[in-house]
Protein backbone atom coordinates (compact mmCIF):
# COMPACT_ATOMS: atom_id res chain seq x y z
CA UNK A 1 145.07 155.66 -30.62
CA UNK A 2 147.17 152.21 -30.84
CA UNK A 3 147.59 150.58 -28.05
CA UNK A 4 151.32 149.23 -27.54
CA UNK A 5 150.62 145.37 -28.57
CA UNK A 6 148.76 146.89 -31.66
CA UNK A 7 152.31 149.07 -32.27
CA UNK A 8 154.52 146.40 -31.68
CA UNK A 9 152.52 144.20 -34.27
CA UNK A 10 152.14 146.30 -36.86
CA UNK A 11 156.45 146.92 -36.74
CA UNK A 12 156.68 143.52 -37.12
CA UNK A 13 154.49 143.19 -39.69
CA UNK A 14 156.51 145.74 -41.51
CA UNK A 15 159.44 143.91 -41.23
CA UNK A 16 158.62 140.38 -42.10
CA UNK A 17 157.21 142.15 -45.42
CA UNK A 18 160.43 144.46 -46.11
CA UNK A 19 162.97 141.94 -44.52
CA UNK A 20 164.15 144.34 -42.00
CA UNK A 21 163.67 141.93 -38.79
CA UNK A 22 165.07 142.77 -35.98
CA UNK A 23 168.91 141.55 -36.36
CA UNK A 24 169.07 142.41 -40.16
CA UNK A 25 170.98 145.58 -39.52
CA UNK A 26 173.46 143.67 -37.55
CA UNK A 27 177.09 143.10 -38.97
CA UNK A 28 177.23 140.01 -40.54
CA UNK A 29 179.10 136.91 -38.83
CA UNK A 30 183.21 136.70 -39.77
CA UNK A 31 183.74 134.49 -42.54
CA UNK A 32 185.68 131.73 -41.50
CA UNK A 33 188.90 129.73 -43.02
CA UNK A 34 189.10 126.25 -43.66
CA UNK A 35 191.01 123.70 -44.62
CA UNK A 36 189.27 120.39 -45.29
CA UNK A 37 189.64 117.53 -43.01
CA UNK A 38 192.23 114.74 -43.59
CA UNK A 39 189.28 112.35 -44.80
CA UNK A 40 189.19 114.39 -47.80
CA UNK A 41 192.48 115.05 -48.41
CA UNK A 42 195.23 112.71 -49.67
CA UNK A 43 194.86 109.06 -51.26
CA UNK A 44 190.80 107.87 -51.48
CA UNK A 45 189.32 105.28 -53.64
CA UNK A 46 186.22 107.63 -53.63
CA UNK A 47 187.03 111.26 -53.13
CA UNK A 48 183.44 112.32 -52.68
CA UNK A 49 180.42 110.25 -51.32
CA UNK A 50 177.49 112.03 -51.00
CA UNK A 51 176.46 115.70 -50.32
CA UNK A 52 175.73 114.90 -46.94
CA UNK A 53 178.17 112.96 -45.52
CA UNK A 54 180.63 115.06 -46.86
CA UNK A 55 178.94 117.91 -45.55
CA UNK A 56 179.00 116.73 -42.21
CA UNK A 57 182.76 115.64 -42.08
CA UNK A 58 183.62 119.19 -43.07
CA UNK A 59 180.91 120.91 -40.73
CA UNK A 60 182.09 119.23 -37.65
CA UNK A 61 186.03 119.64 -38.62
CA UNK A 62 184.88 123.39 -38.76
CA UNK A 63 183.60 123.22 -35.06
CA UNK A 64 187.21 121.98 -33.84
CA UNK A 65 185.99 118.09 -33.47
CA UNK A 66 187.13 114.76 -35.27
CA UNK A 67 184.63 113.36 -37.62
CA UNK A 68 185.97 110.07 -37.64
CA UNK A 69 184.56 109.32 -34.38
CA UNK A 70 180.67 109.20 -35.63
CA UNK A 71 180.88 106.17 -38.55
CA UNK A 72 180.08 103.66 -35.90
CA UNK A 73 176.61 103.94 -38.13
CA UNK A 74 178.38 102.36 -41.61
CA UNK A 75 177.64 98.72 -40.33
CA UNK A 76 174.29 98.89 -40.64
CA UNK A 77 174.12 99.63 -44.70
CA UNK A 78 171.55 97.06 -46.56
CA UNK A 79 170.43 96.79 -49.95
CA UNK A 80 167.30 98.32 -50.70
CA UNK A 81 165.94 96.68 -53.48
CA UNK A 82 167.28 99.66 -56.09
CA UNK A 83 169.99 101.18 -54.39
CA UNK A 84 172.03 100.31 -51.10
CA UNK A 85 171.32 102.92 -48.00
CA UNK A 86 171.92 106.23 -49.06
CA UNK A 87 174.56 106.55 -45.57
CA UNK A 88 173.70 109.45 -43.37
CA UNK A 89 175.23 110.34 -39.73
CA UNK A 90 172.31 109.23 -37.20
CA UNK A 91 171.34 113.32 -35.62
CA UNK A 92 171.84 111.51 -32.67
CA UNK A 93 174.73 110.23 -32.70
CA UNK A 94 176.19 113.51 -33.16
CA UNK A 95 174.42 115.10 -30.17
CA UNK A 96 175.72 112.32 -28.17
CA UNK A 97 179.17 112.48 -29.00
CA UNK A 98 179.69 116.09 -30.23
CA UNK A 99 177.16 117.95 -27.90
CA UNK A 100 175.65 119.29 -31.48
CA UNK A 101 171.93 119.46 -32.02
CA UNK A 102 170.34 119.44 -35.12
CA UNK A 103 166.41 121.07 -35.41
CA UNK A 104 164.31 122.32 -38.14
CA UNK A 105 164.17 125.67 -38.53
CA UNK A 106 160.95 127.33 -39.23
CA UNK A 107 160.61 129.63 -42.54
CA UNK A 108 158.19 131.97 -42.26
CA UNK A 109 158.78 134.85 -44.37
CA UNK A 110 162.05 135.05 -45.58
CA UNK A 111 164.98 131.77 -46.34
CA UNK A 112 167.43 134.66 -46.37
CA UNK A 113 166.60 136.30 -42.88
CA UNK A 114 165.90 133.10 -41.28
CA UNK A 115 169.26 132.21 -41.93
CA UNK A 116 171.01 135.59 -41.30
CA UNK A 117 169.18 135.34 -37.86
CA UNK A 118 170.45 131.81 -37.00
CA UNK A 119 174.34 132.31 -38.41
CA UNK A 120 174.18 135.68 -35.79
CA UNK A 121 173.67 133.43 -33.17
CA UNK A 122 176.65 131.34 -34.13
CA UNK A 123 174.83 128.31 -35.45
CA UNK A 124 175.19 126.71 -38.90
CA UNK A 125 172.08 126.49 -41.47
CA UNK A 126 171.45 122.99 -43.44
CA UNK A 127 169.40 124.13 -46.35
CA UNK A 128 168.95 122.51 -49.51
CA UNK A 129 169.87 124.43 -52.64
CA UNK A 130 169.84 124.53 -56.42
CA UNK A 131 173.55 123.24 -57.09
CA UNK A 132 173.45 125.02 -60.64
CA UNK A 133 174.27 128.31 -58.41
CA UNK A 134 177.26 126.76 -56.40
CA UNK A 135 180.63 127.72 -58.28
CA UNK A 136 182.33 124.68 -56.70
CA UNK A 137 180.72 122.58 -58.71
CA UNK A 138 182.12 123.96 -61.76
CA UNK A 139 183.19 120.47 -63.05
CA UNK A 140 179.62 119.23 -62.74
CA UNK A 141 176.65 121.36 -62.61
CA UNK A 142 177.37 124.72 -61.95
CA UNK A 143 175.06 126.71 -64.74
CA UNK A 144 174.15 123.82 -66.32
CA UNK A 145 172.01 121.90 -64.00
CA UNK A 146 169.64 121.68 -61.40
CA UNK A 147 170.63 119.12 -59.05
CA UNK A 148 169.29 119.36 -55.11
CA UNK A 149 171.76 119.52 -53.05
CA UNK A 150 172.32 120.34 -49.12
CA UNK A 151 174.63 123.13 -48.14
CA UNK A 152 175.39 124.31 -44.74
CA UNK A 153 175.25 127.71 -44.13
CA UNK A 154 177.16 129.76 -41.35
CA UNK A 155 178.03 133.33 -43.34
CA UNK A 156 175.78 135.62 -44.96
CA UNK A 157 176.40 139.10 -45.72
CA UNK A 158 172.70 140.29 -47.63
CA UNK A 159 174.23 143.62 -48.03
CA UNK A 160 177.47 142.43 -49.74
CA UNK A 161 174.96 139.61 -51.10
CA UNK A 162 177.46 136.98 -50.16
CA UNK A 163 177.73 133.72 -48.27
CA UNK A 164 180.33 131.45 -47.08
CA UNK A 165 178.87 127.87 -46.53
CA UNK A 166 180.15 124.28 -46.54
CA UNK A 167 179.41 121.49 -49.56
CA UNK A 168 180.84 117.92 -50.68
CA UNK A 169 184.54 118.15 -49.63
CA UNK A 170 185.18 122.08 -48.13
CA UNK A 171 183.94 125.27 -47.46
CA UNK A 172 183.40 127.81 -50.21
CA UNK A 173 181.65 131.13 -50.97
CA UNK A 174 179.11 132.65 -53.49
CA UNK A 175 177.95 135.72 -54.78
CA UNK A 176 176.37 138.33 -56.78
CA UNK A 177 173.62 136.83 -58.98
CA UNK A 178 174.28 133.19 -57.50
CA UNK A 179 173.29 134.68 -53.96
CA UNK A 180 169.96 135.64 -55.50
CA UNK A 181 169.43 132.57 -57.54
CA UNK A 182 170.15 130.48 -53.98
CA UNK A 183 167.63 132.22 -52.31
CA UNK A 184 165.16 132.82 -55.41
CA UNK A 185 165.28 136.40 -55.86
CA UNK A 186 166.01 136.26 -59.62
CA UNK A 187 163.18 137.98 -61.70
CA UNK A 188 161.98 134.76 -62.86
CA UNK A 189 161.20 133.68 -59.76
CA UNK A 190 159.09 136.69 -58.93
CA UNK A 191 155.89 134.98 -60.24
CA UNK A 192 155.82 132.20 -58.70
CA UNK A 193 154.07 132.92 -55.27
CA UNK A 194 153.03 129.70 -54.83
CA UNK A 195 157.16 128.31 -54.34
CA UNK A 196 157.25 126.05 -50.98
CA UNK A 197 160.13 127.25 -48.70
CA UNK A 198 162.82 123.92 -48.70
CA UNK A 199 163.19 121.99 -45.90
CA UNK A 200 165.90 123.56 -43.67
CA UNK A 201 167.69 122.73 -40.41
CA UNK A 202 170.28 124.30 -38.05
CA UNK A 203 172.98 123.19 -36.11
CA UNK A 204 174.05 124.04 -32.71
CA UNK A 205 176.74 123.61 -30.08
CA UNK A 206 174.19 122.74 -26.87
CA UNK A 207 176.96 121.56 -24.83
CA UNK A 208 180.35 120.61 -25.06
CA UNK A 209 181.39 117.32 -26.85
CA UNK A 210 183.05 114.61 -25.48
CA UNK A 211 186.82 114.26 -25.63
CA UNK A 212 189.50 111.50 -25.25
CA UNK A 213 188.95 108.40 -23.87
CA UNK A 214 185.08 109.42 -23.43
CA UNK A 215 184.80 110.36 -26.75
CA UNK A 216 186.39 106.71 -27.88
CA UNK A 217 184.32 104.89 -25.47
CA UNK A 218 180.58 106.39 -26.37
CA UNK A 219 181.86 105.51 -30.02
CA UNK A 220 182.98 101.93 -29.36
CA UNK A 221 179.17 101.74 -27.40
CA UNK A 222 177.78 102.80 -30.87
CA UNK A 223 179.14 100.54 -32.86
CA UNK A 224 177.82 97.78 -30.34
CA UNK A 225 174.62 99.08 -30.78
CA UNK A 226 174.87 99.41 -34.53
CA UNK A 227 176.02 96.20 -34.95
CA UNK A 228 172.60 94.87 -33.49
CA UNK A 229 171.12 96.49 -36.60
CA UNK A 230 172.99 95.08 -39.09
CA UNK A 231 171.29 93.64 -42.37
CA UNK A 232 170.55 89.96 -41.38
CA UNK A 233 171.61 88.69 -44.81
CA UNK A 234 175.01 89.94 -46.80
CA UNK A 235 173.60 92.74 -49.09
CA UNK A 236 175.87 92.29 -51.69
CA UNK A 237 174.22 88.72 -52.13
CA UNK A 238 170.40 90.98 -52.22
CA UNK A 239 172.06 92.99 -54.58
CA UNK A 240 173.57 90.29 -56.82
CA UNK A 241 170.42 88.48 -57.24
CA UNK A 242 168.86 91.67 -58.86
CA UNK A 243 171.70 92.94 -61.02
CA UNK A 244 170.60 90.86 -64.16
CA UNK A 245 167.22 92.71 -64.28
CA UNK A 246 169.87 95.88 -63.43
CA UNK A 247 171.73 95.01 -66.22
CA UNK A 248 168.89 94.82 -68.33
CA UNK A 249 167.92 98.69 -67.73
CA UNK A 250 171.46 99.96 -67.89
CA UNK A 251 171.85 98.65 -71.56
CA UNK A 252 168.64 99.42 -72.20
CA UNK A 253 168.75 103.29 -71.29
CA UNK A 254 172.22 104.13 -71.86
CA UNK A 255 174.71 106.11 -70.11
CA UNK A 256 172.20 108.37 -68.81
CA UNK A 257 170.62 106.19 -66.83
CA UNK A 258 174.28 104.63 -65.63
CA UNK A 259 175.26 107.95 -63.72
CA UNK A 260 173.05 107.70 -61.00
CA UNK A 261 172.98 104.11 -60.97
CA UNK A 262 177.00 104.00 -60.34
CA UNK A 263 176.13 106.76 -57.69
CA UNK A 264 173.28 105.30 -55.72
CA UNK A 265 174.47 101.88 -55.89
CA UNK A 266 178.72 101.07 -56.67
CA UNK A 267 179.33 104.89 -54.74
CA UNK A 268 177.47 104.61 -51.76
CA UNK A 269 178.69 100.74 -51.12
CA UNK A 270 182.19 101.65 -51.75
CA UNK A 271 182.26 105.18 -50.12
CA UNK A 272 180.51 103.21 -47.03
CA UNK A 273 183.01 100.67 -46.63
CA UNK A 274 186.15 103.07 -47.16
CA UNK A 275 184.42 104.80 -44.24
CA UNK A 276 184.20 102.18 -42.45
CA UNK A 277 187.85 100.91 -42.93
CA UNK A 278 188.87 104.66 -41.96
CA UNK A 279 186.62 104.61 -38.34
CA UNK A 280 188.22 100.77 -37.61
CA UNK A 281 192.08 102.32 -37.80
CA UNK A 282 190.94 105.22 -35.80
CA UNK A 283 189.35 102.74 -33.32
CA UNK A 284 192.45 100.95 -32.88
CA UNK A 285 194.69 104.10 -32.57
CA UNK A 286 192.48 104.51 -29.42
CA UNK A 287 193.39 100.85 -27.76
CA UNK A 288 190.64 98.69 -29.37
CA UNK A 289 192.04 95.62 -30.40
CA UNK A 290 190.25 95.45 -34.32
CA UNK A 291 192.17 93.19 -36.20
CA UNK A 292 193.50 94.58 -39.08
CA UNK A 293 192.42 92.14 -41.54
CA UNK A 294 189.16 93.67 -41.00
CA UNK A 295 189.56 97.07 -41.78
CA UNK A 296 191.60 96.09 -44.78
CA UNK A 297 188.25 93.82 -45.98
CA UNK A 298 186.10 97.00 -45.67
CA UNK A 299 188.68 98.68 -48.00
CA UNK A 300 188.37 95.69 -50.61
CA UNK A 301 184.88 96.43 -50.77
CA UNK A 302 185.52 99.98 -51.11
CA UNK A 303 188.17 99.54 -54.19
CA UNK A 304 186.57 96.65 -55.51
CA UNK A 305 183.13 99.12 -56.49
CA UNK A 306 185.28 101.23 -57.94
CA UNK A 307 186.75 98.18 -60.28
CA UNK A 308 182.42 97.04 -61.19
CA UNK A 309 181.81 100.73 -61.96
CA UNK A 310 184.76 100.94 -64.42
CA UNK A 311 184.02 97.62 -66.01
CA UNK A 312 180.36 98.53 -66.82
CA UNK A 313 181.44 101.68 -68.38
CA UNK A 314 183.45 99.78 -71.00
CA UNK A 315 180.89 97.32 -71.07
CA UNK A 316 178.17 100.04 -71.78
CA UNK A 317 180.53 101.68 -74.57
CA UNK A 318 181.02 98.86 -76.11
CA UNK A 319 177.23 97.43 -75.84
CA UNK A 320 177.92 94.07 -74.37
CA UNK A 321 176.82 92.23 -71.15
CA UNK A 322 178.89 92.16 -68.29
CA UNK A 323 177.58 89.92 -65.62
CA UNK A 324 180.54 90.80 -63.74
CA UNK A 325 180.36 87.80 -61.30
CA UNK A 326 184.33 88.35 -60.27
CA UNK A 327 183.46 91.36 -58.92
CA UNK A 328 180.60 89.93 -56.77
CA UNK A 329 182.52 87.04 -55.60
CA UNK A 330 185.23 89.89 -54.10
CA UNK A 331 182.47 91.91 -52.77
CA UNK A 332 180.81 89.36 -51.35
CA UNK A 333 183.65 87.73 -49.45
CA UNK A 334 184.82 90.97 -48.42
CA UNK A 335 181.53 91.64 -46.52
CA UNK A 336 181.87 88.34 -44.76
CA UNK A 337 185.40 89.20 -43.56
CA UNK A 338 184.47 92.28 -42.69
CA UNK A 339 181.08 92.38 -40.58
CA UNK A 340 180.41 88.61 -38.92
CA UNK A 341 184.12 89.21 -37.56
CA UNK A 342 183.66 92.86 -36.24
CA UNK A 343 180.00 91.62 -34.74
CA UNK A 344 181.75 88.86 -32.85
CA UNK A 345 184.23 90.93 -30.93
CA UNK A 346 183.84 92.06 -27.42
CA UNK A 347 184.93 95.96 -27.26
């Protein structure tokens, strides 16, 4: 005869293998409606920056709380040799001014349950995904390629085979055969046993954010903070000193090459620095006296990028060199108005 443990084992045996967990029969969570945040709507020099930041502008709209408060962090881009910081939100930053926690979650059977488990529960899922089965990106690489790309996750409906999750500048849904290609269960993934589960986290509400005045204060205390970390030498000037050899490459390899070069490098400086010039207007709305020559340098640097990246494209079409030293000698004095100064004030 079993003994109880031994019953209760073998049930949940059964359903890790058949995906009928406890909690699968549940209704699915509502799906929500959204309407992206004001940093994504209206007149940007760069209306997407990358799939995370974007993500998490959206994400913490969609918990009721203002974004704009958490880009204390934007300071501290360098150049890294290749590419300039790929700009993230610090995890903890948000749990210190948003009350939101951000953890791995485990994935030990199934992507699918793991996430309909967490999304019961009220928390979102960050999961990287195969962008050619996001119909959002229909202008890019829906169907045709294979980009990684994080998503965040707080609807799923396995029955319905639906989901409603948030990416680059809103929140969208999927279905049908892009549900199973997100969570491999296409047949041509069926023979591939060996596939390694991608590395996912969750977000939760562990207590409540701050508000107001505290929520402008722990900011301000940030960007002090931040500002300790700054690069010690103007990264434009790093990244100036390399672009010759970059030049080099891009004419060598062509326009293939120049797309994520213009991404990792003219995108995430001027997407940074717009950021930046956005989080130094919203300081002042809250009574910190930021000059506004400042903020309006950050925004240089920001529109500036976006001039380099349309002069190499003509430069590339037409197969000459483009040293592009006006553009450097903006960007560079830009940075100087725009970080010494903000470093030497007292907030």
């Amino acid at each position: 005869m079993n003994s109880p443990v031994t019953s209760a084992l073998t049930a949940i045996a059964a359903g890790a293998v058949t995906g009928t967990i406890a909690g699968a029969c549940d209704a699915p969570r509502p799906m929500r409606s959204h309407q992206s945040h004001p940093l994504h709507q209206g007149e940007r020099v760069w209306q997407e920056t990358n799939c995370y930041v974007d993500l998490w502008i959206e994400l913490l709209h969609g918990f009721g709380l203002d974004p704009r408060a958490a880009f204390a962090f934007t300071v501290t881009q360098d150049f890294e040799g290749d590419q300039f910081t790929f700009f993230k939100f610090p995890l903890e930053d948000i749990e210190r001014l948003y009350g939101t926690q951000v953890q791995e979650l485990a994935i030990y059977d199934s992507l699918e349950d793991r996430v309909f488990a967490q999304t019961q529960r009220g928390h979102t899922v960050l999961v990287e995904v195969d962008g050619y089965y996001l119909p959002n990106t229909r202008a890019t690489s829906y169907r045709r390629e294979h980009p990684k790309t994080t998503i965040g996750i707080d609807h799923i409906d396995p029955a319905a085979r639906r989901l409603g999750y948030f990416h680059n500048t809103g929140y969208h849904t999927l279905d049908g055969e892009d549900y199973d290609g997100v969570f491999r269960k296409l047949p041509q993934f069926a023979g591939q046993p060996d596939y390694l589960f991608p590395y996912v986290e969750f977000a939760k509400q562990a207590r409540p954010a701050l508000e107001g005045v505290a929520l402008a204060h722990a900011s301000a205390e940030l960007l002090r903070a931040h500002l300790e970390r700054r690069p010690l030498r103007n990264p434009v000037s790093e990244w100036r000193k390399a672009f010759p050899a970059h030049l080099d490459m891009l004419l060598e390899r062509g326009e293939p090459f120049f797309h994520p070069y213009s991404f990792n490098l003219m995108r995430q400086l001027g997407a940074n620095f717009e950021f930046l010039s956005k989080y130094l207007i919203w300081l002042s709305a809250q009574g910190f006296e930021i000059p506004q020559p400042i903020a309006a340098s950050a925004q240089r640097i920001a529109s500036e990028a976006m001039v380099m990246q349309f002069r190499l494209v003509r430069a590339m079409a037409r197969g000459r060199r483009d040293p592009c030293d006006d553009c450097f000698d903006v960007l560079e004095a830009a940075y100087e108005q725009t970080i010494p100064p903000l470093a030497s004030l007292t907030l």
